[in-house]
N, C-alpha and C. Protein backbone atom coordinates (compact mmCIF):
# COMPACT_ATOMS: atom_id res chain seq x y z
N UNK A 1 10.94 -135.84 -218.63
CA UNK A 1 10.17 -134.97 -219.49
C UNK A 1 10.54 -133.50 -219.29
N UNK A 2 10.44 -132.95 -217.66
CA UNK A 2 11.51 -131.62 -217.71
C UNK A 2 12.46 -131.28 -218.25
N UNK A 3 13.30 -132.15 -218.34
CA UNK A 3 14.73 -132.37 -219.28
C UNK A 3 14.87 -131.68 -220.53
N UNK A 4 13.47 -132.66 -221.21
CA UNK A 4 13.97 -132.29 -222.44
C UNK A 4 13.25 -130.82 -222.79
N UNK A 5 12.31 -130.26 -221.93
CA UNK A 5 11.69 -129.04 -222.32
C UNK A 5 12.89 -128.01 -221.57
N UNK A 6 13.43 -127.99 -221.18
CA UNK A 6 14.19 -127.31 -220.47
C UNK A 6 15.37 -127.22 -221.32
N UNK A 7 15.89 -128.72 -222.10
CA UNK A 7 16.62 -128.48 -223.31
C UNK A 7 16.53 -127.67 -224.50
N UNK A 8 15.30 -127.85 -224.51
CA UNK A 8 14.48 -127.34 -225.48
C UNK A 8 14.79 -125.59 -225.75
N UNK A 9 14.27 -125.60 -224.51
CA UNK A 9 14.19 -124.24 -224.13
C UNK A 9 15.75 -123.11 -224.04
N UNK A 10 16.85 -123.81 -223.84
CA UNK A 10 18.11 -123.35 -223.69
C UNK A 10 18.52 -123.48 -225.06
N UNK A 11 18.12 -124.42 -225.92
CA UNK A 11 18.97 -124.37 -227.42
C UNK A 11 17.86 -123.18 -228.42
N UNK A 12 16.81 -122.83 -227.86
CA UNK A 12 16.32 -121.51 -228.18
C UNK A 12 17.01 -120.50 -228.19
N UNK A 13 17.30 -120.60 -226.95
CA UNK A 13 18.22 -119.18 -225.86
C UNK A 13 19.19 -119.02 -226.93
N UNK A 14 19.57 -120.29 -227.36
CA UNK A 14 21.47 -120.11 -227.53
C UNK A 14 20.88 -119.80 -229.08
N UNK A 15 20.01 -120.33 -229.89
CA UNK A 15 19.76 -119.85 -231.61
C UNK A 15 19.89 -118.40 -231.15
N UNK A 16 18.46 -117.63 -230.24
CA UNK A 16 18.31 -115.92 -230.32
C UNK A 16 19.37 -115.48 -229.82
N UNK A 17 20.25 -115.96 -229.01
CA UNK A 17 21.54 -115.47 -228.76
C UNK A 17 22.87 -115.32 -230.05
N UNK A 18 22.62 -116.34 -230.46
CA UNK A 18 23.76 -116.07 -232.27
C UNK A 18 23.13 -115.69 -232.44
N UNK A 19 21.72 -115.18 -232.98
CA UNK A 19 21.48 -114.63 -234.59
C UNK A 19 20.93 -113.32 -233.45
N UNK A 20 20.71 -113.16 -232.94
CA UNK A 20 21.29 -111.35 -232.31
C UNK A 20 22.73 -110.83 -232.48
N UNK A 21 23.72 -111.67 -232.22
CA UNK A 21 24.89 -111.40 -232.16
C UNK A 21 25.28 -111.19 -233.93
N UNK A 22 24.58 -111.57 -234.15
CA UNK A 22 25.00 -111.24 -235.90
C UNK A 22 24.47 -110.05 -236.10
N UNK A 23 23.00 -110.13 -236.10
CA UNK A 23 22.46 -108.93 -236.16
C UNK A 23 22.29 -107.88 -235.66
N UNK A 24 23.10 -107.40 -234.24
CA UNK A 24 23.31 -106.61 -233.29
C UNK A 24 24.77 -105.64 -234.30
N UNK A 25 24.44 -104.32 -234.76
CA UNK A 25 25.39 -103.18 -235.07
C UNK A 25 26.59 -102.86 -234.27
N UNK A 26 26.55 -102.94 -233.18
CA UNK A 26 27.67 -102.57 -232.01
C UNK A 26 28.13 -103.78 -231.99
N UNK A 27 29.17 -103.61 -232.30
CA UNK A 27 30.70 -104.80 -231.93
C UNK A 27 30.50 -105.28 -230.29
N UNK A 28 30.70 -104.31 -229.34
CA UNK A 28 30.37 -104.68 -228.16
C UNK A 28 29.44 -105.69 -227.62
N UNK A 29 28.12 -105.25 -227.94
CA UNK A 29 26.70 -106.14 -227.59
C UNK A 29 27.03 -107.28 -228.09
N UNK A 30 27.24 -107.17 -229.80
CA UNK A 30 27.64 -108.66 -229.96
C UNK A 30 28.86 -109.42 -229.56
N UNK A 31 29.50 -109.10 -228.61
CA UNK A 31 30.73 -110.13 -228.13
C UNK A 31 29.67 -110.58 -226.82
N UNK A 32 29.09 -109.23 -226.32
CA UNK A 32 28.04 -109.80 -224.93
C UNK A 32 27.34 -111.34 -224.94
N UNK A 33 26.67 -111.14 -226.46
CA UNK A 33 25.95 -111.58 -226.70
C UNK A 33 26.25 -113.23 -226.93
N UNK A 34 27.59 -113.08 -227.71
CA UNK A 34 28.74 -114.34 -227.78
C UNK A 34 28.65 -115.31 -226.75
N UNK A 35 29.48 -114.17 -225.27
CA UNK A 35 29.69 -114.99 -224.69
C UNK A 35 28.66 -115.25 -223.61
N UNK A 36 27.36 -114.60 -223.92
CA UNK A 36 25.84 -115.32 -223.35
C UNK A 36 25.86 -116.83 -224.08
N UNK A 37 25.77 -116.62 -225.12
CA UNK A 37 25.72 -118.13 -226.36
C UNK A 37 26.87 -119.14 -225.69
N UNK A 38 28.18 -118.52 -225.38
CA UNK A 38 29.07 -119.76 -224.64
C UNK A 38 28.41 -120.41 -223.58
N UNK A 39 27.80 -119.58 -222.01
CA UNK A 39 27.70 -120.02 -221.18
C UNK A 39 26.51 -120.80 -221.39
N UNK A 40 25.05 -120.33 -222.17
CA UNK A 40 24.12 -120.83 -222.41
C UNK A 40 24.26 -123.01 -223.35
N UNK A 41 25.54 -122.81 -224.17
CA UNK A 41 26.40 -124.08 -224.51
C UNK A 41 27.23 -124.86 -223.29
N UNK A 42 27.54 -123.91 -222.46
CA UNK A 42 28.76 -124.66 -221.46
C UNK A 42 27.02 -125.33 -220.29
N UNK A 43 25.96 -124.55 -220.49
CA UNK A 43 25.07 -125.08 -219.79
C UNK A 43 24.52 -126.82 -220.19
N UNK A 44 24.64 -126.26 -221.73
CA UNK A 44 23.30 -127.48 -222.44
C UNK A 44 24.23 -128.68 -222.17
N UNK A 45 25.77 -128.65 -222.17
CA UNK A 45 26.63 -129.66 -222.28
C UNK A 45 26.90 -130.04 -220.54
N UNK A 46 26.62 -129.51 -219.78
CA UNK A 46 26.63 -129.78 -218.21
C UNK A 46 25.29 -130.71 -217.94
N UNK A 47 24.58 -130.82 -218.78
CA UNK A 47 22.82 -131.13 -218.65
C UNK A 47 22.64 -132.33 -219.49
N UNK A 48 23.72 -132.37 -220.55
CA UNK A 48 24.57 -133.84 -221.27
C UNK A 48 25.19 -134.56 -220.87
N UNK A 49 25.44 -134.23 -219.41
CA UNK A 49 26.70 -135.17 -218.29
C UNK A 49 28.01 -134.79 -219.10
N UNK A 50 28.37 -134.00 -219.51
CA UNK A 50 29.85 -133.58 -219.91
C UNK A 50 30.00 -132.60 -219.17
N UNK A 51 30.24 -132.65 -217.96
CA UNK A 51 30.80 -131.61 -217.14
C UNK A 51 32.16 -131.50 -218.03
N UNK A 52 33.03 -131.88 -218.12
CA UNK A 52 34.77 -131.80 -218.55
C UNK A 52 34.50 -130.35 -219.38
N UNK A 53 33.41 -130.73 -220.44
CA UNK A 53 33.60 -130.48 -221.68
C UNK A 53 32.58 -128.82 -221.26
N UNK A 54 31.95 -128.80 -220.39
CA UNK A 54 31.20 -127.84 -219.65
C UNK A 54 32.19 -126.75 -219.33
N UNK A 55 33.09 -127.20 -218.26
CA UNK A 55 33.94 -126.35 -217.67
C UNK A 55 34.68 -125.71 -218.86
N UNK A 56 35.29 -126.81 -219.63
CA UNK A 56 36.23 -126.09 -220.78
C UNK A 56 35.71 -124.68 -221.42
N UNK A 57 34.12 -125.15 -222.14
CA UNK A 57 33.44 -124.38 -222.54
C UNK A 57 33.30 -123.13 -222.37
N UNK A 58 32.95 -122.98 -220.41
CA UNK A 58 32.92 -122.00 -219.66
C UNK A 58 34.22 -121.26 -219.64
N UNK A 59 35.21 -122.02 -219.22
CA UNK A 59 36.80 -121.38 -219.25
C UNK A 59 37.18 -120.18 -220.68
N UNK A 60 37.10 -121.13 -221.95
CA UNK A 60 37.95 -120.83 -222.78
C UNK A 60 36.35 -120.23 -223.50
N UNK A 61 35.53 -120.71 -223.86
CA UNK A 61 34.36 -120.05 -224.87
C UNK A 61 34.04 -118.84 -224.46
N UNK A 62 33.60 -118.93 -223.20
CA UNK A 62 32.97 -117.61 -222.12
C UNK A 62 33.82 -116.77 -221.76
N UNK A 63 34.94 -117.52 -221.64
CA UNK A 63 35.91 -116.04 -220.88
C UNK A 63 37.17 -115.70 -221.27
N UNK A 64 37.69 -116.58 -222.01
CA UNK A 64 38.70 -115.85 -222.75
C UNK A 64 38.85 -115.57 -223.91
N UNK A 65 37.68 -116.16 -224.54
CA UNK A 65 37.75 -115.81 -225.98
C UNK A 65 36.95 -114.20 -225.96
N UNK A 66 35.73 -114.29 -224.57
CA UNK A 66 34.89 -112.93 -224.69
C UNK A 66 36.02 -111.53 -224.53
N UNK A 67 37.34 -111.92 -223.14
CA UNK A 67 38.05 -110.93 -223.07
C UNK A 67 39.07 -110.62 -224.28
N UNK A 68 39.60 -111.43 -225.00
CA UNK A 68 39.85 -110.87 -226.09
C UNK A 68 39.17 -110.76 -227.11
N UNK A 69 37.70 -110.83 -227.37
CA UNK A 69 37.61 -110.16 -228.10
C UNK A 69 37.05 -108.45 -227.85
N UNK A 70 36.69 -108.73 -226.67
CA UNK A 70 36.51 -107.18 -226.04
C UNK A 70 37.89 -106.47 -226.15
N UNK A 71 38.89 -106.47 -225.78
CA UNK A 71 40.13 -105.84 -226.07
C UNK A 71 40.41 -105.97 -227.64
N UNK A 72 40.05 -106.63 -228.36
CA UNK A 72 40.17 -106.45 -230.05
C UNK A 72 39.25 -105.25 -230.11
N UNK A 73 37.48 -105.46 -229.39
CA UNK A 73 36.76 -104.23 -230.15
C UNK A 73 37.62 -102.91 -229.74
N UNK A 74 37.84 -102.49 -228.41
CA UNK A 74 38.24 -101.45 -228.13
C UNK A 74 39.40 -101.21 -228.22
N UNK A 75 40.06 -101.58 -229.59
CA UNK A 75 41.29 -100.86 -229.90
C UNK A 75 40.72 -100.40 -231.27
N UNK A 76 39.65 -100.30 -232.12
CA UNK A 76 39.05 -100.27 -232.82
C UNK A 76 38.35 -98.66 -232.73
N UNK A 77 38.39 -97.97 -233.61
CA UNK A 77 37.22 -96.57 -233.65
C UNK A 77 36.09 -96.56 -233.95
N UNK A 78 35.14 -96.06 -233.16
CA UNK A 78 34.09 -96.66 -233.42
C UNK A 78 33.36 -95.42 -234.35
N UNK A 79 32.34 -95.96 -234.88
CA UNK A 79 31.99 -94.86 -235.65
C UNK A 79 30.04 -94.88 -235.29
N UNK A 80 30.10 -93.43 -234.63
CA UNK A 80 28.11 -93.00 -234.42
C UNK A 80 27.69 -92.76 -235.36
């Protein structure tokens, strides 16, 4: 029964985590915000018994897709 409220509770996380990241103005926050939404996914799928598919998640969703896209924003001008 913890399980599933605890599931529950992380596929929340991960909805307000995209639809901030959409709705967040700064390019920056929303890549933050991204790759909160990866790890918060590389979680729900570790808690699915897919570790494999966990780690991947974590590897490539969380951290290399976040560092390039952080090096995409900041070659970019930003405008106040």
């Amino acid at each position: 029964m913890i399980d599933v409220i605890i599931q529950s509770l992380l596929l929340i996380l991960l909805l307000v985590l995209n639809v901030l990241a959409i709705q967040l103005k700064d390019l920056l926050y929303s890549v933050i915000m991204l790759g909160g939404a990866s790890i918060t996914l590389a979680v729900i799928f570790y808690m699915l018994q897919a570790p494999d598919i966990a780690i991947t998640q974590a590897a490539v969703g969380a951290g290399v897709s976040t560092v390039l896209f952080i090096i995409a924003v900041s070659r970019t001008r930003r405008e106040e």
